[in-house]
Protein backbone atom coordinates (compact mmCIF):
# COMPACT_ATOMS: atom_id res chain seq x y z
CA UNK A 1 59.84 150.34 117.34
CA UNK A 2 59.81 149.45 120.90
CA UNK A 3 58.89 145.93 120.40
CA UNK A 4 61.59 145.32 118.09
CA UNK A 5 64.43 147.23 120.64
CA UNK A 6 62.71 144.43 122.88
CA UNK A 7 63.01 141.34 120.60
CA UNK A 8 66.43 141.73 119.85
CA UNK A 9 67.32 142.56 123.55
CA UNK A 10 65.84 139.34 124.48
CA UNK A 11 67.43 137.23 121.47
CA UNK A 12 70.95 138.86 123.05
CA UNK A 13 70.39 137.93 126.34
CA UNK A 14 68.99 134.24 125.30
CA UNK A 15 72.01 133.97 122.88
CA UNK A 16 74.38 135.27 125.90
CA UNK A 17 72.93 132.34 128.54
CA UNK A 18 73.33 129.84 125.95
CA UNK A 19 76.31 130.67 125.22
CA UNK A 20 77.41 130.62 128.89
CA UNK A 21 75.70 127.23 129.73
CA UNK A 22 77.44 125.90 126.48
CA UNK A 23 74.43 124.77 124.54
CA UNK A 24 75.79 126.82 121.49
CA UNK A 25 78.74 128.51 120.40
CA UNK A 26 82.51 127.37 119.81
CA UNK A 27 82.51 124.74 122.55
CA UNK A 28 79.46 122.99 121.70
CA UNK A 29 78.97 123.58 117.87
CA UNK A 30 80.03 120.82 115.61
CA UNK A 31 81.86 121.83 112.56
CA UNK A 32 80.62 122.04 109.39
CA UNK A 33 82.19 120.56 106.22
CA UNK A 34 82.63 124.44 104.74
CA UNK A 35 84.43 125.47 107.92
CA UNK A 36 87.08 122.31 107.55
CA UNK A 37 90.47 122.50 106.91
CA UNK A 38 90.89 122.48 103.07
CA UNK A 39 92.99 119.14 103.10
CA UNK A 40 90.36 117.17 105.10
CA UNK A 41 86.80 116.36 104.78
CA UNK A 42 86.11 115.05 107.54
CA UNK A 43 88.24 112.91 110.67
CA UNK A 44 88.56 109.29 110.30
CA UNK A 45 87.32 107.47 114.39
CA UNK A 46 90.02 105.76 115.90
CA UNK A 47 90.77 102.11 114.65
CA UNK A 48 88.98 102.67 111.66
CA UNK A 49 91.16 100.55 108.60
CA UNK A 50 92.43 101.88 105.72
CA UNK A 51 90.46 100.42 102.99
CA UNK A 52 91.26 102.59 99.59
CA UNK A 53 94.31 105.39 98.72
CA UNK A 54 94.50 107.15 95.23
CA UNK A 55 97.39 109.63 94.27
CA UNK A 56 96.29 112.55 91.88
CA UNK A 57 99.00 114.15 90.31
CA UNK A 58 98.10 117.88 88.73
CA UNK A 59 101.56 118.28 86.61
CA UNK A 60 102.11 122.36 86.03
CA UNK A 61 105.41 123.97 84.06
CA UNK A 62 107.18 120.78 83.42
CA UNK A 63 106.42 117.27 82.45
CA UNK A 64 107.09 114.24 83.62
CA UNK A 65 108.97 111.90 80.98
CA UNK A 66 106.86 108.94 79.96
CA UNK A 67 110.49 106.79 80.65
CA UNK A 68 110.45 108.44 84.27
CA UNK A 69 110.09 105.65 87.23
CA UNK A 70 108.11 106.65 89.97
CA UNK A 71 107.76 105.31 93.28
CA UNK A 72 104.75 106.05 95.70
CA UNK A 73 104.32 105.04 99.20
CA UNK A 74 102.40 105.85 102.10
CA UNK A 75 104.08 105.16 105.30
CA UNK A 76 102.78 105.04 109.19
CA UNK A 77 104.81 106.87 111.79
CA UNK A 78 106.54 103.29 112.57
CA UNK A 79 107.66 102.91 109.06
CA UNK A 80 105.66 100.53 107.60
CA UNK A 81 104.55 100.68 104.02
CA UNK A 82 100.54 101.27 104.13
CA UNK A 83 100.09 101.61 100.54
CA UNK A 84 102.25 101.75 97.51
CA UNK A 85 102.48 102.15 93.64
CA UNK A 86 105.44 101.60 91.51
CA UNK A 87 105.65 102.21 87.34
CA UNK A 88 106.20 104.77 84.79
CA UNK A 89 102.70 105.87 84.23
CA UNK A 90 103.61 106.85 81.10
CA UNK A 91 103.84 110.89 80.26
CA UNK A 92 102.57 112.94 82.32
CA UNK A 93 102.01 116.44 80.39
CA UNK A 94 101.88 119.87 80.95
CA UNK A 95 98.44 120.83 82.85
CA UNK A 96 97.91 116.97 83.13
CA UNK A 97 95.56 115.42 85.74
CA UNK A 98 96.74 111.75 86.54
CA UNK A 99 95.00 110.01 89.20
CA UNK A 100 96.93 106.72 90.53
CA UNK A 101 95.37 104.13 92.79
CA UNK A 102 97.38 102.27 95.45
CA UNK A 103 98.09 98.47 96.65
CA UNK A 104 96.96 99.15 99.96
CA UNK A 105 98.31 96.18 102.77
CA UNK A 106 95.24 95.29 104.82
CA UNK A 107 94.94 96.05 108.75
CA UNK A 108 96.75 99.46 108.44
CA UNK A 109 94.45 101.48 110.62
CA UNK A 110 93.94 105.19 110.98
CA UNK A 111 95.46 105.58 114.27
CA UNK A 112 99.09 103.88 112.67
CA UNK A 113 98.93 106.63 110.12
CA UNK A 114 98.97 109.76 112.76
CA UNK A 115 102.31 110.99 111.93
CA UNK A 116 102.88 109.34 108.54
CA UNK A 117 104.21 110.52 105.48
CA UNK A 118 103.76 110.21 101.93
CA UNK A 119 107.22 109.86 99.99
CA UNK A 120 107.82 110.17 96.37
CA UNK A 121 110.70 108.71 94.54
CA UNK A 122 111.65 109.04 90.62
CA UNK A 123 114.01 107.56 88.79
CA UNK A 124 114.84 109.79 85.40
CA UNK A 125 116.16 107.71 82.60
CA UNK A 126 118.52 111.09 81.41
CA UNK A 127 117.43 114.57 82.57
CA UNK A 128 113.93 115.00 83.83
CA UNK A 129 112.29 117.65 85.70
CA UNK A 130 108.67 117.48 86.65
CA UNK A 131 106.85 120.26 88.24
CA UNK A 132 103.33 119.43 90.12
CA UNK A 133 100.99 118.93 93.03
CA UNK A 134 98.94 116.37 94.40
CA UNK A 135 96.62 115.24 96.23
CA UNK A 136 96.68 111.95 98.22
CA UNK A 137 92.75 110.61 99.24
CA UNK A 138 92.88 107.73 102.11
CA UNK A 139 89.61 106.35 102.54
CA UNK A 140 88.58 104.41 105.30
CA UNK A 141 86.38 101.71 106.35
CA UNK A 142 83.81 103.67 108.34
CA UNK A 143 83.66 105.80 105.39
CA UNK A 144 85.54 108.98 106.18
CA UNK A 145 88.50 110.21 103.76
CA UNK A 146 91.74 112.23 104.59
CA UNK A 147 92.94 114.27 102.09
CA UNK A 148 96.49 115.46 101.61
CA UNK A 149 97.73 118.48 99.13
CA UNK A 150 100.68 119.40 98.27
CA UNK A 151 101.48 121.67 95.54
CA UNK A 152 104.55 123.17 94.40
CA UNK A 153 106.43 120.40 94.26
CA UNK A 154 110.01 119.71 91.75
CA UNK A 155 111.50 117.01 91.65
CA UNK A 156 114.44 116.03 88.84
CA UNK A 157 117.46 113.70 88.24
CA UNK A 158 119.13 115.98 90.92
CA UNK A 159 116.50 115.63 93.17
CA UNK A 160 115.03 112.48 93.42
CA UNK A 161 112.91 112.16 96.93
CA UNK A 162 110.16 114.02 98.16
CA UNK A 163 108.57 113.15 101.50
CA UNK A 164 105.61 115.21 102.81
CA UNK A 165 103.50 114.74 106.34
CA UNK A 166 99.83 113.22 105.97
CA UNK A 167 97.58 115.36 107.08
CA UNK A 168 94.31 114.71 108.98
């Protein structure tokens, strides 16, 4: 009994100095992937380049006409289209997953993005109104990948543009 009262004492007070000397704890531990936030997997370094972005739409209540235009860009924080996709994509259905790749431009790097947005655009051909998330992947050429969600989003012949911040 004694000699485990001892133990733990001792694993406190090692804990304690390495804590204080800042060989463990919150200042010195590197995150995991299970304690990132939910929308990225892991940062991109500075100047990496964009090399990939794909657009997954997750359509929930309403559909999205297969006449329906829609417009797709990523944009850095100095307005500059980093990747884009334009079309109808046909119909997107109720409880439909519809992933969409990109045209990425080349040399857009990671640091232009900081402060970026993604903006949607459709263009109904009559009434339309399509109910859905997404989720935006940006992959990069040292390998890392930014992910943006977004759910809840409505957009209809009444309200045509949707513009969300990408997050890192």
């Amino acid at each position: 009994m004694r000699g485990k009262r001892l133990g733990r004492t001792l694993a406190v007070v090692l804990a304690s100095f390495a804590l204080l000397l800042g060989w463990a704890g919150i200042a010195g531990a590197a995150p995991s992937h299970r304690d990132a936030p939910s929308h990225s997997v892991r940062p991109a370094d500075v100047g990496a380049t964009l090399t990939s972005a794909k657009i997954t739409f997750l359509t929930s209540g309403e559909d999205k006409d297969g006449d329906t235009t829609v417009s797709i860009k990523v944009v850095t924080a100095a307005g500059k289209t980093a990747a884009s996709a334009f079309d109808t994509f046909g119909r997107f259905g109720d409880g439909s997953v519809v992933p969409v790749g990109l045209l990425v431009r080349k040399n857009i790097t990671w640091d232009a993005l900081q402060g970026g947005t993604v903006r949607l655009h459709i263009q109904p051909n009559g009434d339309d109104t399509w109910k859905f998330g997404y989720r935006l992947d940006l992959t990069f050429d040292d390998g890392d990948v930014s992910q943006t969600i977004v759910n809840r989003v409505s957009m209809s012949e009444d309200n045509r543009d949707h513009m969300d911040p990408i997050e890192f």
